[in-house]
Protein backbone atom coordinates (compact mmCIF):
# COMPACT_ATOMS: atom_id res chain seq x y z
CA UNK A 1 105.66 110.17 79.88
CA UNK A 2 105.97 110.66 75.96
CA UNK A 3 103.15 111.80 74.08
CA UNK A 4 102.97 111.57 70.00
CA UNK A 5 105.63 109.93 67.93
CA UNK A 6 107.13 111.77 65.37
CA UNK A 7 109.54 111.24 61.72
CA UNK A 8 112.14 113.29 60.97
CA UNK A 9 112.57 114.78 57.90
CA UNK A 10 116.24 116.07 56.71
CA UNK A 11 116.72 115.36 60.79
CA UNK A 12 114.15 118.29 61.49
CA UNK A 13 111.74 116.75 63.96
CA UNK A 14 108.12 117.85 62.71
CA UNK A 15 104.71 117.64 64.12
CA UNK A 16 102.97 115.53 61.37
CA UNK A 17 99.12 115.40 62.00
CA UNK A 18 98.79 112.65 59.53
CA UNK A 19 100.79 110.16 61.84
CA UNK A 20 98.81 109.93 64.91
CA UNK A 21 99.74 105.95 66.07
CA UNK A 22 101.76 105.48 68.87
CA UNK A 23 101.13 108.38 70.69
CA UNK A 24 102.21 107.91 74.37
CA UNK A 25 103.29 104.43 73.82
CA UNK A 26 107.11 105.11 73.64
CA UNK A 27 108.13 102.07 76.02
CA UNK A 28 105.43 99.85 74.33
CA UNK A 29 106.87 101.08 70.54
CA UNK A 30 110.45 100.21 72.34
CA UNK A 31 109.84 96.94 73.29
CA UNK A 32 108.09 96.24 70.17
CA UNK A 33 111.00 97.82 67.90
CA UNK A 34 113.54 95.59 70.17
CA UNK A 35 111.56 92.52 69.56
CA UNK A 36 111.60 92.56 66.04
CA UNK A 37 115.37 92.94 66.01
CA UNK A 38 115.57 96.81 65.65
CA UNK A 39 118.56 98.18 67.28
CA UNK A 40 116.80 101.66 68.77
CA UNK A 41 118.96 102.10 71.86
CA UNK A 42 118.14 102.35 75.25
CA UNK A 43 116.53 105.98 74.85
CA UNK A 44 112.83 105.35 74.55
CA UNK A 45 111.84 109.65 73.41
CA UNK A 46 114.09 109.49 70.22
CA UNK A 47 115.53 107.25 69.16
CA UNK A 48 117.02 105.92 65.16
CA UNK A 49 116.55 103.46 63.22
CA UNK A 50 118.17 101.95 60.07
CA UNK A 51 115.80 101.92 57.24
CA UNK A 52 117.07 98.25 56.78
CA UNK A 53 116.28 97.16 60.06
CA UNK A 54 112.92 98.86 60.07
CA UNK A 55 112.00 97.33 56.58
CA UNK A 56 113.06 94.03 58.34
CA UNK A 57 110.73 94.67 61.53
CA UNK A 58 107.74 95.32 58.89
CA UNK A 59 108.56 91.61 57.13
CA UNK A 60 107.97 90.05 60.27
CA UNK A 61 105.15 91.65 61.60
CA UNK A 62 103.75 90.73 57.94
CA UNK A 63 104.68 86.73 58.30
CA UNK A 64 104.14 87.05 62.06
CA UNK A 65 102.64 83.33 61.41
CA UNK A 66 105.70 81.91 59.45
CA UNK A 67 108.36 82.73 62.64
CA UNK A 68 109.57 80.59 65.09
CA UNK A 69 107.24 79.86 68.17
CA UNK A 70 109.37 81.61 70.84
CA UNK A 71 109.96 84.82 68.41
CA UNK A 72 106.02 85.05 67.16
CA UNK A 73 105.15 84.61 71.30
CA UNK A 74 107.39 87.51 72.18
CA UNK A 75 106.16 89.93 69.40
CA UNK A 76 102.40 88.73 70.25
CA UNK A 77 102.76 89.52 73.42
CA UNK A 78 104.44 93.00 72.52
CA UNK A 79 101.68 94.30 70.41
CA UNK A 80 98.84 93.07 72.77
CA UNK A 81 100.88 95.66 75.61
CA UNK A 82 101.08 98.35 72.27
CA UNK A 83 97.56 98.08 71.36
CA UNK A 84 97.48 99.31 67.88
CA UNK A 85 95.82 96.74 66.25
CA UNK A 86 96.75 93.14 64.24
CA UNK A 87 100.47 92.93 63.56
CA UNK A 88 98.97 93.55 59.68
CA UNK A 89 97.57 96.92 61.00
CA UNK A 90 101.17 97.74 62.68
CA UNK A 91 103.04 96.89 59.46
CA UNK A 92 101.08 99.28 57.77
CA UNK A 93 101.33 101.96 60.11
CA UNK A 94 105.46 101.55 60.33
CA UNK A 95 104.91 101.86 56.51
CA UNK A 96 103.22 105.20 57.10
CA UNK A 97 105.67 106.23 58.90
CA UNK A 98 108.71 105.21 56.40
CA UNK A 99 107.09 106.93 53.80
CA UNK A 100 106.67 110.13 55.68
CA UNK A 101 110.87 110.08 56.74
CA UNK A 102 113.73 111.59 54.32
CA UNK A 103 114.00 109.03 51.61
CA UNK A 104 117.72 110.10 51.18
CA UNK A 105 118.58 108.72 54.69
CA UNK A 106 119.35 105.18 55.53
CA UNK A 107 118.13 105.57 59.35
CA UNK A 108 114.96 107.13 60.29
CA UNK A 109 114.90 109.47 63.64
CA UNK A 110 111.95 109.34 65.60
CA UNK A 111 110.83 111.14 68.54
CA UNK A 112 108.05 111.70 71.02
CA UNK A 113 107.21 115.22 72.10
């Protein structure tokens, strides 16, 4: 099993104490990430992620109310099985975790270790 998620920074992976969400949730964070349309692969320990995309995933998670039925359902039931809080509280987290990746990259690398 996976243990803490962490950003990459100029693709060095680095223990950040500041981030400490997600932490042996790497399948849960996957099926989340897939949910809201990220395309993260089928490698749940690291795994990348297009700024773009992720920016996109935060959107939704923000107007989790405004999407289709079938779509808000899905990502419901996603962050009920990631247990992090409200979709608010998740948006804010991923937004934690954008600001603490290279801001000269257009993907983000994340891994668990």
């Amino acid at each position: 099993m996976s243990y803490k998620l962490n950003v990459a920074k100029k693709y060095d992976i680095a223990w950040d104490y500041n981030l400490s969400a997600f932490n042996h949730k790497s399948e849960e964070l996957h099926y989340l990430l897939v949910s809201l349309g990220c395309n993260v692969g089928d490698d749940w320990e690291e795994f990348e992620v297009e700024r773009s995309e992720w920016n996109s995933a935060i959107e939704k998670l923000k107007n989790l109310n405004s999407l289709p039925s079938q779509e808000k359902q899905e990502i419901s039931k996603r962050l009920k099985e990631l247990d992090e809080g409200s979709a608010e509280e998740v948006a804010r987290i991923m937004e934690r975790y954008e600001n603490a990746a290279d801001p000269n990259e257009d993907s983000m690398l994340f891994s668990f270790f």
